[in-house]
C-alpha atoms as a PDB file:
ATOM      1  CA  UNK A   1      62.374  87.918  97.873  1.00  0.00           C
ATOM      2  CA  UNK A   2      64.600  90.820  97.154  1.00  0.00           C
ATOM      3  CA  UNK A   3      62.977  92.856  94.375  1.00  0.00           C
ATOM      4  CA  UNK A   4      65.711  95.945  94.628  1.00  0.00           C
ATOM      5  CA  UNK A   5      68.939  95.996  91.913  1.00  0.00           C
ATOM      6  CA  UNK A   6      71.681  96.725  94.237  1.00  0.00           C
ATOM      7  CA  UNK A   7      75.243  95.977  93.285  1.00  0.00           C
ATOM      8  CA  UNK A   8      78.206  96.492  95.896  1.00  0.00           C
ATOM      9  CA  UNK A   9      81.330  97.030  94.352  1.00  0.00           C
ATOM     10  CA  UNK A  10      84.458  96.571  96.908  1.00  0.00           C
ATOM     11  CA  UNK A  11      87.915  96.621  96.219  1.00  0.00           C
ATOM     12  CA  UNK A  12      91.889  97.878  97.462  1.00  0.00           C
ATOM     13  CA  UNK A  13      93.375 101.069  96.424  1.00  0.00           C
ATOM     14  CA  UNK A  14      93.639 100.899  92.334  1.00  0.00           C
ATOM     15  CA  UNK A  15      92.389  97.318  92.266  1.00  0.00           C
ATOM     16  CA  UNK A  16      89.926  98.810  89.425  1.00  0.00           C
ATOM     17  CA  UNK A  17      86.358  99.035  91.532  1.00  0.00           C
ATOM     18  CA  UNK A  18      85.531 102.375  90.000  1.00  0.00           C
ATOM     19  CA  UNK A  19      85.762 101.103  86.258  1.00  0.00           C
ATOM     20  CA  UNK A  20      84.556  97.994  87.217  1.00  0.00           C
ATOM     21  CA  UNK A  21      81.496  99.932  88.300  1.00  0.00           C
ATOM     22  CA  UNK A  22      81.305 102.443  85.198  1.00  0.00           C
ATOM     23  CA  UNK A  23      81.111  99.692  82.930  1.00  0.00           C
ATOM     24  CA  UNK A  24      78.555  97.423  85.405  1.00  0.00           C
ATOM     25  CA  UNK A  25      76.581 101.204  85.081  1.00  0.00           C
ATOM     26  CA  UNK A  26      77.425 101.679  81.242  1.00  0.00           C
ATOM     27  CA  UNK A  27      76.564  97.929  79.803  1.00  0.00           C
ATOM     28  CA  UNK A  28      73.229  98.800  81.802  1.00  0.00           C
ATOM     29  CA  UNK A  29      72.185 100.531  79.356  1.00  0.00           C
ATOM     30  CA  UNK A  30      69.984 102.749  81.546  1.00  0.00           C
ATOM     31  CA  UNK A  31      70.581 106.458  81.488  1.00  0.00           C
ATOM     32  CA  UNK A  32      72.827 106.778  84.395  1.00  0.00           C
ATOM     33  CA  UNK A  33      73.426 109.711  87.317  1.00  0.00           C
ATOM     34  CA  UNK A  34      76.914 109.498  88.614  1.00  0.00           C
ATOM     35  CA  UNK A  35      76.818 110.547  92.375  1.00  0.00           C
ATOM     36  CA  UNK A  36      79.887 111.644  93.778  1.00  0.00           C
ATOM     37  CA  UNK A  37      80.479 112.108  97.189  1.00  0.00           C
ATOM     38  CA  UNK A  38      84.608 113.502  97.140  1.00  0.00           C
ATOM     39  CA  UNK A  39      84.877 116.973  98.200  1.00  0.00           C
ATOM     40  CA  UNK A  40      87.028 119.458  95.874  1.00  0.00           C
ATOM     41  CA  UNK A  41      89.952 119.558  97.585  1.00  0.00           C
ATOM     42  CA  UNK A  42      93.129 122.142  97.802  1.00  0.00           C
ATOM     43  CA  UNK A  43      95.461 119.816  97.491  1.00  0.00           C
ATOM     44  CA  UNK A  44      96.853 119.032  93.710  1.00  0.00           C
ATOM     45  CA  UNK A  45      97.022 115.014  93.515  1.00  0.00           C
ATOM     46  CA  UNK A  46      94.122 114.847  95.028  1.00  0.00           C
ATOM     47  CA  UNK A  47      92.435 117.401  92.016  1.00  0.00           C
ATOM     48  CA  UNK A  48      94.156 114.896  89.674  1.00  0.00           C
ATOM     49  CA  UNK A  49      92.214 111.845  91.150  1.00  0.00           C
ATOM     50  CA  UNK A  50      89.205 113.863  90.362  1.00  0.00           C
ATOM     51  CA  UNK A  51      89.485 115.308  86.815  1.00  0.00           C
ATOM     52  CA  UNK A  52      91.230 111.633  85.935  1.00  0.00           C
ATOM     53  CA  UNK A  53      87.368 110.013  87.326  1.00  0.00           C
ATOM     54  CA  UNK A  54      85.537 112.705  85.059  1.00  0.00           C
ATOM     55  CA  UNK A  55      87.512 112.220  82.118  1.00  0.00           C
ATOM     56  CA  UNK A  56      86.771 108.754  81.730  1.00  0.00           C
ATOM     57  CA  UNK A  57      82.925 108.954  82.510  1.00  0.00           C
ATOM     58  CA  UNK A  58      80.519 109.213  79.819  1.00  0.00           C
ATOM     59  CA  UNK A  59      79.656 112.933  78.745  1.00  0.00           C
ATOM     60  CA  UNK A  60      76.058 112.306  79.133  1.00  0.00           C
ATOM     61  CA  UNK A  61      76.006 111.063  82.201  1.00  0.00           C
ATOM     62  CA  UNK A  62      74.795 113.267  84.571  1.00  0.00           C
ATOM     63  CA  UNK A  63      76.677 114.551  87.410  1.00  0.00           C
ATOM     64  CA  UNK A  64      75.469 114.675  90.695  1.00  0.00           C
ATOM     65  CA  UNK A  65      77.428 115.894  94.171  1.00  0.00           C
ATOM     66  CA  UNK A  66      76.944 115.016  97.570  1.00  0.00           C
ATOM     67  CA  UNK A  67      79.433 115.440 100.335  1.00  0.00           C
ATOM     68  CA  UNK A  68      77.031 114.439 103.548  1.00  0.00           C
ATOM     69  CA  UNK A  69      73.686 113.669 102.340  1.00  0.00           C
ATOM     70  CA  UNK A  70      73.521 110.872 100.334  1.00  0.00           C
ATOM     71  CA  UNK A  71      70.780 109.591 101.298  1.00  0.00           C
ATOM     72  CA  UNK A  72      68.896 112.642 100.006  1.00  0.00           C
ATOM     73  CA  UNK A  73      70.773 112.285  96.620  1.00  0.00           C
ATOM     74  CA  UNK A  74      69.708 109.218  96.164  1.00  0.00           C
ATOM     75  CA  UNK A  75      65.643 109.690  96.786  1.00  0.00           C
ATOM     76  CA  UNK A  76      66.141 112.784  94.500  1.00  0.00           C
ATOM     77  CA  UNK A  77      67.244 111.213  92.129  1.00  0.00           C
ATOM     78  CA  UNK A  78      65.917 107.120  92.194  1.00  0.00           C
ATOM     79  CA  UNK A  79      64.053 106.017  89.661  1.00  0.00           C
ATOM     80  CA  UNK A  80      62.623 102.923  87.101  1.00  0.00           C
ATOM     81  CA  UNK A  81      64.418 102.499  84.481  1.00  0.00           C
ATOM     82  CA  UNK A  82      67.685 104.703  85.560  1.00  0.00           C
ATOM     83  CA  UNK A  83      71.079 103.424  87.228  1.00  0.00           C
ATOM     84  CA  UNK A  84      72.362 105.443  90.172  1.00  0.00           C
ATOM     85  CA  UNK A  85      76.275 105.237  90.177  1.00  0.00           C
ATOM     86  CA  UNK A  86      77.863 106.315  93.401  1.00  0.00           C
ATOM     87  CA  UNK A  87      81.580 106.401  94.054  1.00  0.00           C
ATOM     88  CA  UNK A  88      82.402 106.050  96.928  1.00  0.00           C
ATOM     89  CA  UNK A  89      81.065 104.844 100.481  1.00  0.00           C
ATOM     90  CA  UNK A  90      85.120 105.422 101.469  1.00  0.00           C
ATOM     91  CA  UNK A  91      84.867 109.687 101.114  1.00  0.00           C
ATOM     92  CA  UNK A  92      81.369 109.783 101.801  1.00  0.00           C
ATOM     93  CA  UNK A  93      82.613 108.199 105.550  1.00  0.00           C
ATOM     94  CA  UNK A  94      85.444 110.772 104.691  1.00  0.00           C
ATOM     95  CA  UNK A  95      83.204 113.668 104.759  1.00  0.00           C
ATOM     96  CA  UNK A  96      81.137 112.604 107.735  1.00  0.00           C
ATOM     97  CA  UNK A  97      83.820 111.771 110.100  1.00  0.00           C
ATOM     98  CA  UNK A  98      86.288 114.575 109.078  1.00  0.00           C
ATOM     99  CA  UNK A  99      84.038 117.742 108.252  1.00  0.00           C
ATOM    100  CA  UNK A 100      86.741 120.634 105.843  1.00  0.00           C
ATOM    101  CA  UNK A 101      85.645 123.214 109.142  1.00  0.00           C
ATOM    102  CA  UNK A 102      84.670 120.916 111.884  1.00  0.00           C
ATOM    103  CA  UNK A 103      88.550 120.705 113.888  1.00  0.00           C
ATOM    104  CA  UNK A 104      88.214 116.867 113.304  1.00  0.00           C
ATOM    105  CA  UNK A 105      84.555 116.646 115.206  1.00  0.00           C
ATOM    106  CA  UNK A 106      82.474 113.699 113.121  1.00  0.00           C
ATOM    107  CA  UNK A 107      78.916 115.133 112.137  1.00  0.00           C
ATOM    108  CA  UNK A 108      76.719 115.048 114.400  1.00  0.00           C
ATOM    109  CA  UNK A 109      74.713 111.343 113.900  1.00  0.00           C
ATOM    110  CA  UNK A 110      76.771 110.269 111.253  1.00  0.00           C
ATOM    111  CA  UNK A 111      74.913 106.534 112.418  1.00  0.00           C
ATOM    112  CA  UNK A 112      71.795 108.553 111.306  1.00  0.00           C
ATOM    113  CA  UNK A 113      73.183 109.091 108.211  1.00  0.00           C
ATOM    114  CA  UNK A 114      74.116 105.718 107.669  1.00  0.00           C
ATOM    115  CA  UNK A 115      70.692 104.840 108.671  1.00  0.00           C
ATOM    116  CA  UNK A 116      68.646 107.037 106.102  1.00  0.00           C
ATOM    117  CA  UNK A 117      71.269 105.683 103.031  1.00  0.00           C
ATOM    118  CA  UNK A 118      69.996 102.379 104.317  1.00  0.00           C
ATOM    119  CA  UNK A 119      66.567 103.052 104.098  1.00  0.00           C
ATOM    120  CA  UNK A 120      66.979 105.203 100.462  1.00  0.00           C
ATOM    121  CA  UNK A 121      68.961 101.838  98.991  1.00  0.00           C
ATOM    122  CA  UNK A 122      66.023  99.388 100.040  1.00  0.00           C
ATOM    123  CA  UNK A 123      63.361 101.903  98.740  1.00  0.00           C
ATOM    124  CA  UNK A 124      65.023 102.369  95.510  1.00  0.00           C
ATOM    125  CA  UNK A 125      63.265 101.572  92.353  1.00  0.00           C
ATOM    126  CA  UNK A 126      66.020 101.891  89.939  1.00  0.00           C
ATOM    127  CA  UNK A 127      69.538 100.413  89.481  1.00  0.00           C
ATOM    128  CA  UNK A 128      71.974 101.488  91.909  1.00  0.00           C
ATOM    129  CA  UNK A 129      76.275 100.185  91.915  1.00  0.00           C
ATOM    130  CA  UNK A 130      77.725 101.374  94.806  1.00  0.00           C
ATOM    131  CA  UNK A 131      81.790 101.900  95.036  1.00  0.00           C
ATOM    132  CA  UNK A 132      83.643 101.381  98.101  1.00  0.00           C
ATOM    133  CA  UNK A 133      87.071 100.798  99.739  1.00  0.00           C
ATOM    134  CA  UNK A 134      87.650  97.448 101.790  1.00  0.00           C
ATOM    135  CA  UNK A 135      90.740  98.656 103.834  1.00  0.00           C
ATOM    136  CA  UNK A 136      90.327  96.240 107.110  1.00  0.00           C
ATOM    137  CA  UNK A 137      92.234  93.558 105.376  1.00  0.00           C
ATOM    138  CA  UNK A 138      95.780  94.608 107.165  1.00  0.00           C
ATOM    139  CA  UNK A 139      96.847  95.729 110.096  1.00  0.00           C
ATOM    140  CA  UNK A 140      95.167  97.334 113.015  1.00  0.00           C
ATOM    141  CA  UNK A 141      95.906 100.861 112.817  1.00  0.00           C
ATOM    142  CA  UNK A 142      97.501 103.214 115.428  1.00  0.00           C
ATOM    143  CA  UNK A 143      95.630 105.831 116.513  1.00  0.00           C
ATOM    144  CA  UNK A 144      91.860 106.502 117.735  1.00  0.00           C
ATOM    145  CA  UNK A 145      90.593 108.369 114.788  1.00  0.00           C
ATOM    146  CA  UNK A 146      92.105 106.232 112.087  1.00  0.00           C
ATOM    147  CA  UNK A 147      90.745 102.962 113.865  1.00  0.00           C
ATOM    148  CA  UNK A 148      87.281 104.385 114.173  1.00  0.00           C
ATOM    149  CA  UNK A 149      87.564 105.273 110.365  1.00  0.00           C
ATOM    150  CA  UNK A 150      88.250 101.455 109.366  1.00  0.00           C
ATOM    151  CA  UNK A 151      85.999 100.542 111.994  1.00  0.00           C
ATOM    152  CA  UNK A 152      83.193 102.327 111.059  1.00  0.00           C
ATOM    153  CA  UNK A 153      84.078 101.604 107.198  1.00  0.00           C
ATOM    154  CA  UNK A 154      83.825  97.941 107.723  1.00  0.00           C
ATOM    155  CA  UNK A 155      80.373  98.050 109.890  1.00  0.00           C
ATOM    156  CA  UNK A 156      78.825 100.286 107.040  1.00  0.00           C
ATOM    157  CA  UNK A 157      80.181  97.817 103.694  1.00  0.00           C
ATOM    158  CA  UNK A 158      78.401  95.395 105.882  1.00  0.00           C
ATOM    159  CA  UNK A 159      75.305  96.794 106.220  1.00  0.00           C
ATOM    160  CA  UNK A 160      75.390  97.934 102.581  1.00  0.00           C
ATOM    161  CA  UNK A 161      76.563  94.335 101.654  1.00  0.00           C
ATOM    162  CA  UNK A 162      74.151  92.563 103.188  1.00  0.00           C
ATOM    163  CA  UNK A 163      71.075  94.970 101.479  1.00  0.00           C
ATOM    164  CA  UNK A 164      72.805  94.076  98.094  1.00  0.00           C
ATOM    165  CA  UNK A 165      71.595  91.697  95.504  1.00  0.00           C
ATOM    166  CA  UNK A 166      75.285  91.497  93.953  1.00  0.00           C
ATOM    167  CA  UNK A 167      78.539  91.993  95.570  1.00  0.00           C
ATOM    168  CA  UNK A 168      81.735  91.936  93.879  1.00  0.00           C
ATOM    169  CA  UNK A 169      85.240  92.031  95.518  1.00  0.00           C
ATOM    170  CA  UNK A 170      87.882  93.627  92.622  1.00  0.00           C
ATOM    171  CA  UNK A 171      91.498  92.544  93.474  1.00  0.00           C
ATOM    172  CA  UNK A 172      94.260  93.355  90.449  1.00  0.00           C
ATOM    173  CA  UNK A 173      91.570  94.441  88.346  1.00  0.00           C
ATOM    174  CA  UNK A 174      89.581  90.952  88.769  1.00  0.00           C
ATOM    175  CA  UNK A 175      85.859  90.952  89.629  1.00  0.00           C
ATOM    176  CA  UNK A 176      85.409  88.250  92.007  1.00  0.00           C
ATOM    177  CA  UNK A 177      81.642  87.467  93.018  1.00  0.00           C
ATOM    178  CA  UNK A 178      81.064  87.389  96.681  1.00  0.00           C
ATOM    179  CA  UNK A 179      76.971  87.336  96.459  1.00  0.00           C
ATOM    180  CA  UNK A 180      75.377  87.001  93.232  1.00  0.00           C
ATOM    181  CA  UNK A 181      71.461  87.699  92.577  1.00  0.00           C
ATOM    182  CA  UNK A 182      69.643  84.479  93.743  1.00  0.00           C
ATOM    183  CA  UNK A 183      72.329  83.606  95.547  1.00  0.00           C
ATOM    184  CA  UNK A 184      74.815  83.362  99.057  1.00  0.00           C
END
């Protein structure tokens, strides 16, 4: 039996997986640690994405940043009786695929990252929701790079998916279970 609290939240672009997940962490009523893994960026809208995420969070949340190693951010911070937030598998990937400096080189074992978040979710004593992107629902795209990004997306919101005790698909703002606790 699955003693860990894991919920996977998945969802399309604005299909409402990121306040699906605040309020998941907020009706918790655990203090909560908000992990984000999106890397300030230069460009405006994307700045706006950002401070629009912050605003609507809780002020006494805390806040906690990781761009590569989340694994690490989440054995830092794991604990009973606290909910781990993180939004959102889909940068994280982001981050380890397309390093700001790296001339589009992936980081080195980015499979070894995937394997220590892995072994940090099903060591976790607390709550955890985790926020990602399904984007493998259309069209294969052109291009190496891109279709090892949805590739690799899709292999790690399996992995995570399968570790989960809860998995919830959003589409127009609709939860939609896909693996309850107890159950498929």
């Amino acid at each position: 039996m699955i003693s860990r609290d894991l919920t996977f939240v998945l969802g399309g672009a604005r299909s409402g997986k990121s306040v699906h997940a605040e309020k998941l962490a907020n009706d918790s009523a655990l203090p909560v640690t908000y992990i984000a893994t999106a890397r300030v960026a230069d460009d405006a809208e994307f700045s706006a994405r950002i401070a629009h995420h912050r605003e609507r969070r809780p002020a006494h949340w805390a806040l906690h940043e990781a761009d590569v190693d989340l694994a690490g951010a989440v054995t830092q911070i794991d604990s009973p009786g606290h909910c781990i937030l993180i939004d959102c598998l889909t940068l994280w990937l982001a981050n380890l695929l397309c390093p700001p400096d790296g001339d589009g080189l992936p980081v080195d074992h980015y499979h070894t990252h995937f394997a220590a978040f892995e072994a940090a979710l099903i060591n976790a004593r607390g709550k955890i929701i985790v926020v990602s992107n399904e984007i493998g629902l259309g069209v294969v795209p052109l291009g190496a790079e891109t279709r090892l990004y949805v590739d690799e997306l899709g292999r790690l919101n399996q992995r995570i998916a399968a570790l989960s005790t809860q998995v919830t698909m959003m589409v127009a703002g609709l939860p939609l279970a896909l693996k309850t606790a107890g159950g498929a």
